[in-house]
C-alpha atoms as a PDB file:
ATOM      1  CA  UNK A   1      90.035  73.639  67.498  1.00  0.00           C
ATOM      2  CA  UNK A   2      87.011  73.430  69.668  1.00  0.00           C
ATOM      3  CA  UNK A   3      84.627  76.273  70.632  1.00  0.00           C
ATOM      4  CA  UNK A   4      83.299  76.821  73.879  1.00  0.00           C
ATOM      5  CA  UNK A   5      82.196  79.653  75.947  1.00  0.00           C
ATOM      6  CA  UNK A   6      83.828  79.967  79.983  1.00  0.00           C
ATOM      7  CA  UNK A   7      83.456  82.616  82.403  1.00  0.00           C
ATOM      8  CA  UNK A   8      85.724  82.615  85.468  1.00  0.00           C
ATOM      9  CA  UNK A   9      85.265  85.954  87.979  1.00  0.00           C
ATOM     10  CA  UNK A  10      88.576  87.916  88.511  1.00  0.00           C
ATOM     11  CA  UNK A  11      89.343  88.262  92.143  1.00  0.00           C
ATOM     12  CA  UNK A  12      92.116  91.527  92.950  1.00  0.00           C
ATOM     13  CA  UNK A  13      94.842  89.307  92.811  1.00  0.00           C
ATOM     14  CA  UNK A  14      94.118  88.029  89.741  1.00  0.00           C
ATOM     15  CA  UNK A  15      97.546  88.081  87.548  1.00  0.00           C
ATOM     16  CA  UNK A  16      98.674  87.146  84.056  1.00  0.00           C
ATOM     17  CA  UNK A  17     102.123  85.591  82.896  1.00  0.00           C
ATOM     18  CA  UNK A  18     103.238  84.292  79.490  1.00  0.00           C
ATOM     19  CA  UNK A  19     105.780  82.294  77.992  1.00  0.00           C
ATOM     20  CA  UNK A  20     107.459  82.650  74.423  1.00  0.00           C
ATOM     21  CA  UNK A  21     108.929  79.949  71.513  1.00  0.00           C
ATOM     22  CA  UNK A  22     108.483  77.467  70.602  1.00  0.00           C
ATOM     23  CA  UNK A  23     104.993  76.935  72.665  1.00  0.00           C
ATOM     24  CA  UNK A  24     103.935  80.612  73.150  1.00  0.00           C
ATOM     25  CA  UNK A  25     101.027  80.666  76.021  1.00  0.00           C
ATOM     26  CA  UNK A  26      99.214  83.264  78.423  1.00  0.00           C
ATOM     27  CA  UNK A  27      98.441  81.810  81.467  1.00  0.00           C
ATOM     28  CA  UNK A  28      95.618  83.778  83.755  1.00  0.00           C
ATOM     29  CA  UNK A  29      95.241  82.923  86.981  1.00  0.00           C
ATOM     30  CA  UNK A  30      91.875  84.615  88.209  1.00  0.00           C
ATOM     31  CA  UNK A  31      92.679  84.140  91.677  1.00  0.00           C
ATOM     32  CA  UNK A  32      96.172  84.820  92.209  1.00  0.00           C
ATOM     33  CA  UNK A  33      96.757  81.278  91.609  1.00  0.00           C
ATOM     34  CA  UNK A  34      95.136  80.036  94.524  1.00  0.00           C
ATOM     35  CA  UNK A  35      93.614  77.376  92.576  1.00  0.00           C
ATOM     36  CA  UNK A  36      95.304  76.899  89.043  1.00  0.00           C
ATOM     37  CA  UNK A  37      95.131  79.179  86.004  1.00  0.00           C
ATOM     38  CA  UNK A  38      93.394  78.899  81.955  1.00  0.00           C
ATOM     39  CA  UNK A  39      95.947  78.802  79.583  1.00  0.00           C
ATOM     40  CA  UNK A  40      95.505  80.154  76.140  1.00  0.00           C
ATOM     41  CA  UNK A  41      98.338  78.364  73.553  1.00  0.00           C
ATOM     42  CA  UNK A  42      99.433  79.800  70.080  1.00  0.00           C
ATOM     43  CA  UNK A  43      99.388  76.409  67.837  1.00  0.00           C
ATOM     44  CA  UNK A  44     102.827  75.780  66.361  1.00  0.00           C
ATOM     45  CA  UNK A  45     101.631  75.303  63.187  1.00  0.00           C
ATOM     46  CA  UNK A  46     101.330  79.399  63.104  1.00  0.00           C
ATOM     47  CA  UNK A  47     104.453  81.344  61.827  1.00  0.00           C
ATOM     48  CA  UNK A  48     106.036  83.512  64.034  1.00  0.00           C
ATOM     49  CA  UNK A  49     104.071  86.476  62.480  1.00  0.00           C
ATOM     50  CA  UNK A  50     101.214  84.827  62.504  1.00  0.00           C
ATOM     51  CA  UNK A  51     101.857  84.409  66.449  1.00  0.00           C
ATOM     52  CA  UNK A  52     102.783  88.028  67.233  1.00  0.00           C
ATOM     53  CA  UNK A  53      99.345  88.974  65.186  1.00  0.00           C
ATOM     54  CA  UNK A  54      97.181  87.126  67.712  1.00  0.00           C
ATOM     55  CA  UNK A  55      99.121  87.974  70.585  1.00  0.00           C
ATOM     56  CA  UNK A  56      98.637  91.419  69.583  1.00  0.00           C
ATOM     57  CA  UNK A  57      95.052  90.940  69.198  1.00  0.00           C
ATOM     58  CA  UNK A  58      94.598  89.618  72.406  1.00  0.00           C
ATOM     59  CA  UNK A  59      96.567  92.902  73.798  1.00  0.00           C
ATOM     60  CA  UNK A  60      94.369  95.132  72.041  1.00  0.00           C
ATOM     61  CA  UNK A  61      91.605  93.722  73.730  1.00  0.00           C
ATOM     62  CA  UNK A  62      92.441  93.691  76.882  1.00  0.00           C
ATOM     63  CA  UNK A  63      93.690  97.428  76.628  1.00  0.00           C
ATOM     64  CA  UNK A  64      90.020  98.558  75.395  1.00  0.00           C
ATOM     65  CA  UNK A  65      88.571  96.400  78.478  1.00  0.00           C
ATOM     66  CA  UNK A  66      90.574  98.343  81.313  1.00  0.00           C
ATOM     67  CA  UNK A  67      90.176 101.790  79.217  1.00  0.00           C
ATOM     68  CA  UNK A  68      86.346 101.580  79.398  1.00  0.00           C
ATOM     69  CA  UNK A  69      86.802  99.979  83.381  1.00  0.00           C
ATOM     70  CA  UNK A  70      88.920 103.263  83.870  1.00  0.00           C
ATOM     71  CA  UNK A  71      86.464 105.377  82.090  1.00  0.00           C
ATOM     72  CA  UNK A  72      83.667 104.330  84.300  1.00  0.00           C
ATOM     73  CA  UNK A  73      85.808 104.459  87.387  1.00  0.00           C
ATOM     74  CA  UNK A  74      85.784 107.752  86.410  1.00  0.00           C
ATOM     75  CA  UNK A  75      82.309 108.370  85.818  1.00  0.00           C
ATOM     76  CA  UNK A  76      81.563 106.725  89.157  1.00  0.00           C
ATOM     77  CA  UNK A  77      83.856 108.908  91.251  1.00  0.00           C
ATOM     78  CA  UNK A  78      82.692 112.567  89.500  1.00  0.00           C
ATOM     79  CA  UNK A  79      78.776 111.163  90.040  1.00  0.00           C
ATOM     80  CA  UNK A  80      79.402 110.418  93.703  1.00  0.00           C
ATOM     81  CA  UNK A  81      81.547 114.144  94.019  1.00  0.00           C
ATOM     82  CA  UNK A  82      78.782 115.349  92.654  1.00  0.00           C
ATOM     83  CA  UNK A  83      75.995 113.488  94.993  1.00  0.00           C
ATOM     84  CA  UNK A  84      78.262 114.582  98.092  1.00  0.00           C
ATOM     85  CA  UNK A  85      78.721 118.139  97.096  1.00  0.00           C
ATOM     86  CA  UNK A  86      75.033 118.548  96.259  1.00  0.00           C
ATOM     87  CA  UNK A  87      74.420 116.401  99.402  1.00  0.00           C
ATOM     88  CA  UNK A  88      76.280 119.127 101.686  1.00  0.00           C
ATOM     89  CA  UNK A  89      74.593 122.264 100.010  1.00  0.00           C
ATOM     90  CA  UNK A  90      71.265 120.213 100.959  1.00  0.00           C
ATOM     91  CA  UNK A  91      72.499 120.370 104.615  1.00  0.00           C
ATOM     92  CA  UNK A  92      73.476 123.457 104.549  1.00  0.00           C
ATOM     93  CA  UNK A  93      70.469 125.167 103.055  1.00  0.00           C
ATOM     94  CA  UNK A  94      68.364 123.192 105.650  1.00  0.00           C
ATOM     95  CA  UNK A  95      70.747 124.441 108.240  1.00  0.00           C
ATOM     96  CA  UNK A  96      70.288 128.242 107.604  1.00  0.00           C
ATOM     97  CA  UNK A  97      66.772 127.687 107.084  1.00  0.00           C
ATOM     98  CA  UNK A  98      66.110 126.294 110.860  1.00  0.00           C
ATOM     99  CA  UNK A  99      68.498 128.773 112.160  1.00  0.00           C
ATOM    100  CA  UNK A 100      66.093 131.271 111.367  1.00  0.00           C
ATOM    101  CA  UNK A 101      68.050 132.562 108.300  1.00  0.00           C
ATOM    102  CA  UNK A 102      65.943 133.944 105.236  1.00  0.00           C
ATOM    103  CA  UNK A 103      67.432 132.622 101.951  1.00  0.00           C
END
């Protein structure tokens, strides 16, 4: 086995799809496969245990990865609710202050 590093950018129609025994592989096409798709393979020489254990692994990981993209989806949208809200008691102060309001 070799080792290299690759980065490919996900588009919104990126997709997954994998196929079982006897050549297990996840195939992920970034694009939506516009333009072809990386392909991870489980080598045969690995028992059928041993294949479940890095498939498993590999779903772990990806799980984490969307549960922190979730969690700072999250983040994001209560910071900007919060910007807006404190955004529109800004206006509002400045509102009843030149309408001759006392605060």
């Amino acid at each position: 086995m070799s080792s290299f590093n690759a980065t490919f950018f996900l588009e919104a129609s990126a997709n997954a799809r994998g196929s079982g025994v006897p050549h297990p592989a996840l195939y992920v096409q970034p694009d939506g496969g516009r333009s072809g798709s990386i392909a991870f393979q489980i080598g045969s020489e690995l028992s059928l245990d041993e294949q479940l254990q890095a498939a498993e692994s590999i779903l772990r990981g990806v799980q984490r990865w969307r549960d922190q993209l979730v969690e700072d989806a999250q983040r994001r949208r209560t910071a900007e609710e919060e910007l807006a809200a404190a955004r529109e008691e800004i206006a509002r102060l400045k509102a009843e202050r030149d309408g001759g309001e006392d605060l």
